[in-house]
N, C-alpha and C. Protein backbone atom coordinates (compact mmCIF):
# COMPACT_ATOMS: atom_id res chain seq x y z
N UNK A 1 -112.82 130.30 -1.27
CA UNK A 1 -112.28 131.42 -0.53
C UNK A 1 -110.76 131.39 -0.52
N UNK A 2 -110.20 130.27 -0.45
CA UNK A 2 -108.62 129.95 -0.49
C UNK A 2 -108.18 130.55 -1.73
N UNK A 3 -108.75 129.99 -2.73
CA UNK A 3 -108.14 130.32 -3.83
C UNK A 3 -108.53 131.62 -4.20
N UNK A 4 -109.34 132.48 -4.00
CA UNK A 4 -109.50 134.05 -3.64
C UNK A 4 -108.43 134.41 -3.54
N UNK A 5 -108.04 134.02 -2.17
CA UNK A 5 -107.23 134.98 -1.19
C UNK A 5 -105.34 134.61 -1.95
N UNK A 6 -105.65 133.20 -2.77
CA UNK A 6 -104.21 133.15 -3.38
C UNK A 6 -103.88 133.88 -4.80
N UNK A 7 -105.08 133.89 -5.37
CA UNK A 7 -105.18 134.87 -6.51
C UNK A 7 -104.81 136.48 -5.89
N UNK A 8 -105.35 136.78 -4.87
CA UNK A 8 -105.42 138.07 -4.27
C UNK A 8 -103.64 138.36 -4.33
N UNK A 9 -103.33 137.39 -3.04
CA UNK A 9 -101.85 137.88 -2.78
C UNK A 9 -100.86 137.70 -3.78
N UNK A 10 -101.34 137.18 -4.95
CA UNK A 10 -100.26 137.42 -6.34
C UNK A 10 -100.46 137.60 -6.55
N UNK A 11 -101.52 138.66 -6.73
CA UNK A 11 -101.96 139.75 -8.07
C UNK A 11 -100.87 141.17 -7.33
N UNK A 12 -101.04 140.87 -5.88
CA UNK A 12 -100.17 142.18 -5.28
C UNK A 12 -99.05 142.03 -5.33
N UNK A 13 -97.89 140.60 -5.39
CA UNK A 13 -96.81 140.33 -5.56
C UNK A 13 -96.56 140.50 -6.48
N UNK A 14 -96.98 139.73 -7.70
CA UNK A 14 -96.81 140.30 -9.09
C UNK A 14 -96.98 142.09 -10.15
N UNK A 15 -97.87 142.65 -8.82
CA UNK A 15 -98.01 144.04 -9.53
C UNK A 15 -97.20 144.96 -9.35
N UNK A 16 -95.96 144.77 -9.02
CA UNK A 16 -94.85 145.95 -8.73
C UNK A 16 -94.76 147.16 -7.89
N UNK A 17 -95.49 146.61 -6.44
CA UNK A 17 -95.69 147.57 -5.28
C UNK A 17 -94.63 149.01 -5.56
N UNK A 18 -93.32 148.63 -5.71
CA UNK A 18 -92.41 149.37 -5.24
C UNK A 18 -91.79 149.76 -6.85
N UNK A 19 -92.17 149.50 -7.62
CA UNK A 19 -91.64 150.28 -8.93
C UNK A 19 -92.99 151.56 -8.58
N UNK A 20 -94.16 151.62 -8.38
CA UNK A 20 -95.43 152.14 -8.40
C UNK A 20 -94.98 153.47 -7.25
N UNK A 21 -94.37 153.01 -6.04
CA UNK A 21 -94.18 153.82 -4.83
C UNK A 21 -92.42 154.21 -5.28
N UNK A 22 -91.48 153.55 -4.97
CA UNK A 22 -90.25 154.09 -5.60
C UNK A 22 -89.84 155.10 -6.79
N UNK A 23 -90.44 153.88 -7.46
CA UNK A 23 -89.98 154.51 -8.86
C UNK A 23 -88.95 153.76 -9.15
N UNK A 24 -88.09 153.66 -10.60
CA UNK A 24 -86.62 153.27 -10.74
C UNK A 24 -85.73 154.07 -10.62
N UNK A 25 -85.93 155.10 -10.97
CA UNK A 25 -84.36 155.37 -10.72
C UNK A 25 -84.49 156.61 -9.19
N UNK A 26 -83.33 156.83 -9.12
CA UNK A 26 -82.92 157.46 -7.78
C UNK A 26 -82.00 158.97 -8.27
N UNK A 27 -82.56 160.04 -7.35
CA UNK A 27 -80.85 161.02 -7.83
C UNK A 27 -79.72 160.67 -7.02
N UNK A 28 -78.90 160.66 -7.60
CA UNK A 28 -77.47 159.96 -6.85
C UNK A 28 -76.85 161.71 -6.60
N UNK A 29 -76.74 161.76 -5.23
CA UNK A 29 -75.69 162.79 -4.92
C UNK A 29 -74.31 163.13 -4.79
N UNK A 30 -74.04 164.45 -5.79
CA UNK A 30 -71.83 164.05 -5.61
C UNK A 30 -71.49 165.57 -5.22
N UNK A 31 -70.86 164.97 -3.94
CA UNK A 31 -70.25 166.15 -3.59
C UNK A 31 -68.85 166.06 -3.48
N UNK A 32 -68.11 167.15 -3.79
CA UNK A 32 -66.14 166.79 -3.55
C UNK A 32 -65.96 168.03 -2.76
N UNK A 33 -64.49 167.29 -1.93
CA UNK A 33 -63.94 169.04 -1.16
C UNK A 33 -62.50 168.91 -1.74
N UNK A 34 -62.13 169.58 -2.82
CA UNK A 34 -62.78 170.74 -2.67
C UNK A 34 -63.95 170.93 -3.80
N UNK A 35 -65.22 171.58 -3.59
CA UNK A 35 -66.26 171.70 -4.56
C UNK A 35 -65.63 172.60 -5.61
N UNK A 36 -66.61 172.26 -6.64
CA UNK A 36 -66.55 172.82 -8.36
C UNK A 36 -65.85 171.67 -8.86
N UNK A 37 -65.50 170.33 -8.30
CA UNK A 37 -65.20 169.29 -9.08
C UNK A 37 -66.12 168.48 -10.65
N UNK A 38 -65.56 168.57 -11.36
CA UNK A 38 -66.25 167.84 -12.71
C UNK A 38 -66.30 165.89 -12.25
N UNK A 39 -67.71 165.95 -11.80
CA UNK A 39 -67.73 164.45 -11.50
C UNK A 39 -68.41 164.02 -13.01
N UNK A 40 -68.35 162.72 -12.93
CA UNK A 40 -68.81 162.24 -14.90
C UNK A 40 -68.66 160.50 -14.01
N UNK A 41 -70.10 160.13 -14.32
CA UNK A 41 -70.57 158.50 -14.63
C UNK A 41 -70.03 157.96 -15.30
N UNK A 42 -70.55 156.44 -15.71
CA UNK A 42 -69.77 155.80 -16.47
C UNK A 42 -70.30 155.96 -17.58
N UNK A 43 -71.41 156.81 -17.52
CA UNK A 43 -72.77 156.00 -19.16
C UNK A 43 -72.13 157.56 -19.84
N UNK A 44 -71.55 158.53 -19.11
CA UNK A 44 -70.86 160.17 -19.42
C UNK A 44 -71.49 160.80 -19.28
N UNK A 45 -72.39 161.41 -18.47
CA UNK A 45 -73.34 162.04 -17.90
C UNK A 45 -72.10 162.66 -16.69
N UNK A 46 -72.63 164.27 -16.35
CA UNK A 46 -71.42 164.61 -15.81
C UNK A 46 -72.15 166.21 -15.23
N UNK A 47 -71.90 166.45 -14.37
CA UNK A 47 -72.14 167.73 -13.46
C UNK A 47 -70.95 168.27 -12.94
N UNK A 48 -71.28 169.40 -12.49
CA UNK A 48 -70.18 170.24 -11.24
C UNK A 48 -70.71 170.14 -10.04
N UNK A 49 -69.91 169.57 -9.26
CA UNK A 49 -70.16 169.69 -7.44
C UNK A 49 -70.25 171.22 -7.24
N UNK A 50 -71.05 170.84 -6.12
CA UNK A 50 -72.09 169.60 -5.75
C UNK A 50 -73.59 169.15 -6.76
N UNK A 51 -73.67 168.43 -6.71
CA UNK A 51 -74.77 168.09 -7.75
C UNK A 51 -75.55 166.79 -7.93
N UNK A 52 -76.55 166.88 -8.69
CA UNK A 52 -77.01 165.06 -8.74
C UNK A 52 -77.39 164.87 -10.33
N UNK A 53 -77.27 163.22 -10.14
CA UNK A 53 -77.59 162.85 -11.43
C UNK A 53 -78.63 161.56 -10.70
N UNK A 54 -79.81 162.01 -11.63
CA UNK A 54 -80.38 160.51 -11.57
C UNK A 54 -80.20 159.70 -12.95
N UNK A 55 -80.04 158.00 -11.66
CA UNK A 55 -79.89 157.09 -12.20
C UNK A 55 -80.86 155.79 -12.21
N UNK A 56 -80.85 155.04 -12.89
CA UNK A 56 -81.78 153.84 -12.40
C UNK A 56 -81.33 153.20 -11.28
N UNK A 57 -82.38 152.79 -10.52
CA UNK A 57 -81.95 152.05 -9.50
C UNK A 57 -80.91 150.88 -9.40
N UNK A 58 -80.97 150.23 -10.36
CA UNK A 58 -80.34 148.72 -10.62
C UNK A 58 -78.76 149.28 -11.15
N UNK A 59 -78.64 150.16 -11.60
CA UNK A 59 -77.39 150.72 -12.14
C UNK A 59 -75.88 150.38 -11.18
N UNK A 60 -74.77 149.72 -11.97
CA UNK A 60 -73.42 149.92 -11.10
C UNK A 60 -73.17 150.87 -11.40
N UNK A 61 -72.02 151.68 -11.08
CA UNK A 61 -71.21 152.75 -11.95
C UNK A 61 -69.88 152.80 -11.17
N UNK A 62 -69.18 153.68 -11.61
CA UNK A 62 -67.75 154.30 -11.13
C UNK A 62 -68.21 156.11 -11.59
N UNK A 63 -67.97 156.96 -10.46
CA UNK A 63 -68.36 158.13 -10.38
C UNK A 63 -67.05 158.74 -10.66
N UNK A 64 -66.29 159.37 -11.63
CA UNK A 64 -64.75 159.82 -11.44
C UNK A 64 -64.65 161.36 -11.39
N UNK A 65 -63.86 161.66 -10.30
CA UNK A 65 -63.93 163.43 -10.04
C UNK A 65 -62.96 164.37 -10.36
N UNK A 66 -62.75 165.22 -11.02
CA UNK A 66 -61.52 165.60 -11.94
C UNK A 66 -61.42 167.45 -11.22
N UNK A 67 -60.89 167.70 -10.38
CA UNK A 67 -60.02 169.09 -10.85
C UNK A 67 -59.51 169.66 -10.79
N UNK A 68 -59.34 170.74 -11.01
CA UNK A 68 -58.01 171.22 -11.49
C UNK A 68 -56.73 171.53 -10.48
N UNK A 69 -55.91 171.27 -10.62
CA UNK A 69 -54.57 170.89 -9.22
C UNK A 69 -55.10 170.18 -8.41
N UNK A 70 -56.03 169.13 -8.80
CA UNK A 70 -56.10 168.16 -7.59
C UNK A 70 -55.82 166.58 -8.60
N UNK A 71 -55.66 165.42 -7.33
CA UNK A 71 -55.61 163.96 -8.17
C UNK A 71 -56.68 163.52 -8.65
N UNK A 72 -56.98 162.55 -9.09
CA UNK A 72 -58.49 162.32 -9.81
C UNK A 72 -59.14 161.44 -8.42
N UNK A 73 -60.48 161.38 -8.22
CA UNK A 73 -60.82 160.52 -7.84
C UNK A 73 -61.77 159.91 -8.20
N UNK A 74 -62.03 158.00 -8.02
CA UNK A 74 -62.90 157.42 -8.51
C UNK A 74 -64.05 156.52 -7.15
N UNK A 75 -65.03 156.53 -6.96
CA UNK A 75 -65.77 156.18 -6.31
C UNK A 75 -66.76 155.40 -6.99
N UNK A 76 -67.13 153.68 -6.66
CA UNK A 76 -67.54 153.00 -7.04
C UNK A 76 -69.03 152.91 -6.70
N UNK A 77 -70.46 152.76 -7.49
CA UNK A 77 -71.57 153.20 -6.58
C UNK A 77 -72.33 151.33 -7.50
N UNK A 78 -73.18 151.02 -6.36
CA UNK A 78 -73.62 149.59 -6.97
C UNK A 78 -75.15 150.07 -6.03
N UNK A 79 -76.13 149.35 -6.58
CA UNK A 79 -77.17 149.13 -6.29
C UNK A 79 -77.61 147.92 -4.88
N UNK A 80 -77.72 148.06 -3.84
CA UNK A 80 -78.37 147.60 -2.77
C UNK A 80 -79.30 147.09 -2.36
N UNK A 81 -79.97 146.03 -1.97
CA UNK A 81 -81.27 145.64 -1.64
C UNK A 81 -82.27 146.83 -0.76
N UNK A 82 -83.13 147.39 -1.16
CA UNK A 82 -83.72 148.39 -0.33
C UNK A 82 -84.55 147.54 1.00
N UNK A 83 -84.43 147.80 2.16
CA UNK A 83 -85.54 147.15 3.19
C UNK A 83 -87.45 147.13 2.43
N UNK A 84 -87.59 147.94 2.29
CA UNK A 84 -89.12 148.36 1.68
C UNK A 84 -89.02 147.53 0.26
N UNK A 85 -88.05 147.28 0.24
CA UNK A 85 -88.54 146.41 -1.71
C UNK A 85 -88.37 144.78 -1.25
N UNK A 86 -87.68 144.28 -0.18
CA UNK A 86 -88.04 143.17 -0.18
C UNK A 86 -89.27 142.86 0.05
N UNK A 87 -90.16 143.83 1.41
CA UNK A 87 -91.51 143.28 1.50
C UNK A 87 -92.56 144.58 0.46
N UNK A 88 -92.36 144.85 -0.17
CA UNK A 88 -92.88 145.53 -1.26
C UNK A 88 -93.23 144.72 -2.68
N UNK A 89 -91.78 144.76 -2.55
CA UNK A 89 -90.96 144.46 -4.44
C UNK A 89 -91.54 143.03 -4.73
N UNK A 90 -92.09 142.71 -5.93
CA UNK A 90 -92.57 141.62 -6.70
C UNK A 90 -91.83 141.64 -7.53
N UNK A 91 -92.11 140.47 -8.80
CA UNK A 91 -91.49 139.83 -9.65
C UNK A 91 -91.07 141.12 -10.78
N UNK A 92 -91.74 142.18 -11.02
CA UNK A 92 -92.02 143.13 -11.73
C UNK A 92 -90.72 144.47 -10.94
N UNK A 93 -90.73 144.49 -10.09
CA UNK A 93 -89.80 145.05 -9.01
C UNK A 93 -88.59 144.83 -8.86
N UNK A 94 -88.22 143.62 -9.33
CA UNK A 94 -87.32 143.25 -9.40
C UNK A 94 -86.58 143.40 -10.55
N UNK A 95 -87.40 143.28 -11.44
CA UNK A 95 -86.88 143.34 -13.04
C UNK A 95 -86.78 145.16 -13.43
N UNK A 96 -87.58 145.50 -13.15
CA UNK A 96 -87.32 147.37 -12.73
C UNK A 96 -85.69 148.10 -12.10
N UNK A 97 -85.71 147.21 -11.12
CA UNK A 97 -84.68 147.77 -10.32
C UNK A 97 -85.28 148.43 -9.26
N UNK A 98 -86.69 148.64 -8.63
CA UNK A 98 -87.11 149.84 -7.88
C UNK A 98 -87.04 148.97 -6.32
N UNK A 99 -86.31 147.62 -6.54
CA UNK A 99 -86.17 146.94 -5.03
C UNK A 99 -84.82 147.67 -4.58
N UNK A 100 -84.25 148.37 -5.46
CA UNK A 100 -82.79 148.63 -4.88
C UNK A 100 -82.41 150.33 -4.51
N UNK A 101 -81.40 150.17 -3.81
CA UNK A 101 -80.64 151.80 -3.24
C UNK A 101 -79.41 152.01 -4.06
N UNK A 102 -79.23 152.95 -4.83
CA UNK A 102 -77.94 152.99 -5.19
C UNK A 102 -76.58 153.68 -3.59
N UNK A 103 -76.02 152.54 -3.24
CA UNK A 103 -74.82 153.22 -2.33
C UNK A 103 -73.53 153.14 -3.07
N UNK A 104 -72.80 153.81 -2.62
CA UNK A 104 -73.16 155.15 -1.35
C UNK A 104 -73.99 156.37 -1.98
N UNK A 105 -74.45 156.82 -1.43
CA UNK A 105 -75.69 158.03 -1.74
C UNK A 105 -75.82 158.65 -0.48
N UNK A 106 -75.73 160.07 -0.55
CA UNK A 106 -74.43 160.60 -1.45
C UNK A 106 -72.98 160.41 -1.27
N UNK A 107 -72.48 160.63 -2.69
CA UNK A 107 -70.99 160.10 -3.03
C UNK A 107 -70.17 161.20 -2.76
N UNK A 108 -69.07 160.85 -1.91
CA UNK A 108 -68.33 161.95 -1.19
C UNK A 108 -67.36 161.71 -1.65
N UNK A 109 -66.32 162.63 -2.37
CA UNK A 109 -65.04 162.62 -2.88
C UNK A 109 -64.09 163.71 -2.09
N UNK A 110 -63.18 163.00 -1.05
CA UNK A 110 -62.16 164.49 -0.84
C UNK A 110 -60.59 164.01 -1.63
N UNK A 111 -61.37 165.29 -2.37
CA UNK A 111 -59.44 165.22 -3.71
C UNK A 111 -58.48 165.46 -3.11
N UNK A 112 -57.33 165.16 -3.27
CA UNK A 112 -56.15 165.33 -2.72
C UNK A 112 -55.19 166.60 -3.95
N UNK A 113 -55.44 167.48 -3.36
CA UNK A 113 -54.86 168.71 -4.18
C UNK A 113 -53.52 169.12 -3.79
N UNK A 114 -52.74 169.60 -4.94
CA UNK A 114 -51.08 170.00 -4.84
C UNK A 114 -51.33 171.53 -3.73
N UNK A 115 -52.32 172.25 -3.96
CA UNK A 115 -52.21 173.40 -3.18
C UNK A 115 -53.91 173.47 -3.28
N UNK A 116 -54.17 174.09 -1.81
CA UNK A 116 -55.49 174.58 -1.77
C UNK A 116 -55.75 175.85 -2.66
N UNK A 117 -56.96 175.15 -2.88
CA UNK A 117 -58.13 176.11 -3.86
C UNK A 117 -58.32 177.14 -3.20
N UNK A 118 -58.21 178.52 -3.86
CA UNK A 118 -58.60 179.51 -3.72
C UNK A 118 -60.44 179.55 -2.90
N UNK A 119 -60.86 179.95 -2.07
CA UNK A 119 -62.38 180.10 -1.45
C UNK A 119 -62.94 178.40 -1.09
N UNK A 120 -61.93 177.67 -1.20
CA UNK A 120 -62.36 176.19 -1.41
C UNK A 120 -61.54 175.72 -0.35
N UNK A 121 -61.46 175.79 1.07
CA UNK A 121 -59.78 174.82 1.47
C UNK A 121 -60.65 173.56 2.18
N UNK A 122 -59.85 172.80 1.50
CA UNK A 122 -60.02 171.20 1.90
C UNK A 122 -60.12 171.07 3.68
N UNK A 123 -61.38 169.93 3.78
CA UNK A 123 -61.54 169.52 5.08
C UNK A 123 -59.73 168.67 5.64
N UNK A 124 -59.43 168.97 7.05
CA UNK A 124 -58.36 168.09 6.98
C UNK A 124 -59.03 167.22 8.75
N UNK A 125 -59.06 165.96 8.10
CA UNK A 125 -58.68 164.40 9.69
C UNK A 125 -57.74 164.72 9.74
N UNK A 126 -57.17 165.01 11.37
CA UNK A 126 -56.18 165.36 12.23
C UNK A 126 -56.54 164.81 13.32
N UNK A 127 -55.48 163.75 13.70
CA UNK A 127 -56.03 163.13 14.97
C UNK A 127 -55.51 163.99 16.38
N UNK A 128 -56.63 163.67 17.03
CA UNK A 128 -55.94 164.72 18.31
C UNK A 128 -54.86 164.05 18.94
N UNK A 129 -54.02 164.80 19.23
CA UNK A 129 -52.98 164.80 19.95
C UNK A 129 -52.97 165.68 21.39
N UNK A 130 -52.78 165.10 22.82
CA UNK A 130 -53.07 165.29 23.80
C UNK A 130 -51.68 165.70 23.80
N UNK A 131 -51.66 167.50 24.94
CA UNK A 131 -50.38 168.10 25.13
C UNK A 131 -50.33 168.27 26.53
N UNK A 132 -51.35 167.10 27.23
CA UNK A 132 -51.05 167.25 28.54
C UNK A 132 -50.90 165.70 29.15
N UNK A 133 -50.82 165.19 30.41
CA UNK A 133 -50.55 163.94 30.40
C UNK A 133 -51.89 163.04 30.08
N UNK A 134 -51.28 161.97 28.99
CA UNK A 134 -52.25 161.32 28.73
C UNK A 134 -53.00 160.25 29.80
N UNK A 135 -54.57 160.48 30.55
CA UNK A 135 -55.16 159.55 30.85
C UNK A 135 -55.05 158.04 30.68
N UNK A 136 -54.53 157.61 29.30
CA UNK A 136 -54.38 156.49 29.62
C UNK A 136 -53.04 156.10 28.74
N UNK A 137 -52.11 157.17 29.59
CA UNK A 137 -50.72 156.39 30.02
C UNK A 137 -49.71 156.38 28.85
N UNK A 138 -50.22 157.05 27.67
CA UNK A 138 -49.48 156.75 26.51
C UNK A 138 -48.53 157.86 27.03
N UNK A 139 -47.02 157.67 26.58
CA UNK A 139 -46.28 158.61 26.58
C UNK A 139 -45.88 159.56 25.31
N UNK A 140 -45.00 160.62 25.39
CA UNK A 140 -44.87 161.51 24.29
C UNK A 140 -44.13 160.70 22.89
N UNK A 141 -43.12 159.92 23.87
CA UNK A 141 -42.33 159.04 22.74
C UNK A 141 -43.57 158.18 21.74
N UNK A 142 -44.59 157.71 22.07
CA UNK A 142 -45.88 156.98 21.80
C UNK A 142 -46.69 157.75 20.98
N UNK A 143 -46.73 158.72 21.46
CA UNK A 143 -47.16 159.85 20.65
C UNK A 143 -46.67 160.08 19.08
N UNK A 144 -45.46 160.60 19.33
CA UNK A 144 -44.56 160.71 18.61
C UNK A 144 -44.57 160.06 17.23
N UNK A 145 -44.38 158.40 17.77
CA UNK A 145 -44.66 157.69 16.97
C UNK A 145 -45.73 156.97 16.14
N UNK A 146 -46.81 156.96 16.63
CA UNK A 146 -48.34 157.41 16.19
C UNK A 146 -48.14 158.27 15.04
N UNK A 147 -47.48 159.24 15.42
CA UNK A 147 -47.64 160.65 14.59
C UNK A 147 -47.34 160.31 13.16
N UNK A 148 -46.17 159.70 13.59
CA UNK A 148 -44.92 159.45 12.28
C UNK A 148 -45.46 158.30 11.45
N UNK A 149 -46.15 157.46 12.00
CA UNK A 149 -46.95 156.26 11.24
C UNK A 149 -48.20 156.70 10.24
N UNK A 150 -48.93 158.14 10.85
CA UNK A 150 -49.77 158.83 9.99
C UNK A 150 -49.14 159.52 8.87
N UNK A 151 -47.93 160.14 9.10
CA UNK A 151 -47.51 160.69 8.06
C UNK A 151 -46.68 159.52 6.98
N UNK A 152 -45.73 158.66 7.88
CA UNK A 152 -45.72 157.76 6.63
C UNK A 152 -46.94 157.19 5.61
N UNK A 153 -47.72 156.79 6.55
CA UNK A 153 -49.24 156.29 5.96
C UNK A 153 -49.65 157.18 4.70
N UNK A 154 -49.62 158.27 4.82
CA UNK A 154 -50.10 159.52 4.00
C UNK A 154 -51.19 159.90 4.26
N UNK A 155 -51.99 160.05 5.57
CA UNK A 155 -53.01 160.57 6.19
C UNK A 155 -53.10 161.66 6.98
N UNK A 156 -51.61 161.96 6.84
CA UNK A 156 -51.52 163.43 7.21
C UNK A 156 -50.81 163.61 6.62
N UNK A 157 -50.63 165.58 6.13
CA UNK A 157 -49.18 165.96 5.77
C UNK A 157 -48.19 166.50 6.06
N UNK A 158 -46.94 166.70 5.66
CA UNK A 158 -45.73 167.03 6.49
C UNK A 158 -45.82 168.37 7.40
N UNK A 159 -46.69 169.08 6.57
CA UNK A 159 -46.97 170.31 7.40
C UNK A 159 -47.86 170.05 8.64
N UNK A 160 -48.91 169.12 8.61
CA UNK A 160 -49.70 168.75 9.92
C UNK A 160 -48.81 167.84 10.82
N UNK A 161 -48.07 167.19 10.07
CA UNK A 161 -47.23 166.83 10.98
C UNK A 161 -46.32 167.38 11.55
N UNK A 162 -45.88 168.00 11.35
CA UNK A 162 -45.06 169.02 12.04
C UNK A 162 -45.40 169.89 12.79
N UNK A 163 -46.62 170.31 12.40
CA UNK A 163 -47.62 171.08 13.70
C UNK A 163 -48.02 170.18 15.08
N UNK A 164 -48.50 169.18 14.46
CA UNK A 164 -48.55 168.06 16.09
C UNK A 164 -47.16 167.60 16.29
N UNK A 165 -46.32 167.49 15.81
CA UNK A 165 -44.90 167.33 16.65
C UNK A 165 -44.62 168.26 17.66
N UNK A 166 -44.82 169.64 17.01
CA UNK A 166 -44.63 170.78 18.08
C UNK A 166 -45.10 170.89 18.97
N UNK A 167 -46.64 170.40 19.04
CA UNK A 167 -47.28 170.42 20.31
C UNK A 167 -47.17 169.60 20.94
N UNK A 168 -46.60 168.06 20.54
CA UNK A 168 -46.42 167.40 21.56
C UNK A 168 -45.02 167.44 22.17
N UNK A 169 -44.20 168.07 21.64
CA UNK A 169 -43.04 168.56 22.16
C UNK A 169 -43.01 169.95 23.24
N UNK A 170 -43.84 170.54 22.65
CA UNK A 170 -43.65 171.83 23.70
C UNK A 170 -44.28 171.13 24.95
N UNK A 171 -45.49 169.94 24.89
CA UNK A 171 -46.34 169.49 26.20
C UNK A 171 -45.33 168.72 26.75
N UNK A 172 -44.42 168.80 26.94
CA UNK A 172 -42.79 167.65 27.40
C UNK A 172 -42.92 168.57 28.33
């Protein structure tokens, strides 16, 4: 009966639970803001955002996003241990790739463009800036300088910065 039940549980370890239920490969999702970006894999496989490409599970890549009046961007995507393929995935599962997640999924690119796209305008992070007294005590000068550390940083731009200067100046 022992040896039943040990034949049993490696015939199920060894039979590739999760290549059978998974599958190998995955569609990898790419979206950019601004969309209609030309994203292209490494193997050159290549769509317009938003879009997907499937890939094998086990796959690294570099996803690179190209367009037009914007900078390029590159986003790195590697394969992950999936929760369900460790207690799934056998010896066969492993060698598949169907134990793994390709992350990040989906792959989010925001391009940094010389001028907004026509029907396309870029999401903008803008940290709030309080124009009344701050709860906890920061002053405008504090403010201020916050501000100026984002724009040196390059996480905001001169024009957003200059819009939260104003408001925290007019809240004086």
């Amino acid at each position: 009966m022992d040896k039943a039940l040990i034949v049993g549980l490696a015939a199920v370890w060894l039979s590739g639970c999760a290549t059978m239920i998974r599958g190998t490969e995955e569609p990898l999702q790419l979206t950019s803001f601004p969309s209609g970006a030309r994203a292209v894999i490494g193997s050159g496989q290549s769509c317009t955002t938003p879009c997907a490409i499937h890939l094998a599970r086990n796959t690294s890549t570099v996803v690179t996003f190209e367009h037009e009046g914007c900078d390029t961007a590159m986003v790195s995507v590697f394969p992950t241990l999936a929760g369900a393929g460790v207690i799934l995935g056998g010896v066969i599962d492993y060698g598949t790739g169907a134990v793994y997640n390709l992350q990040p999924n989906p792959v989010v690119a925001n391009l940094r463009c010389a001028t907004e796209t026509p029907g396309h305008p870029v999401p903008t992070l803008m940290p709030a800036i309080m124009t009344v007294p701050d709860p906890n005590g920061n002053s405008n000068e504090t403010k201020l300088l916050e501000l100026k550390s984002l724009l040196d940083k390059q996480l905001i731009t001169p024009k957003e910065y200059e819009q939260k200067r104003a408001l925290i100046l007019k809240g004086m």
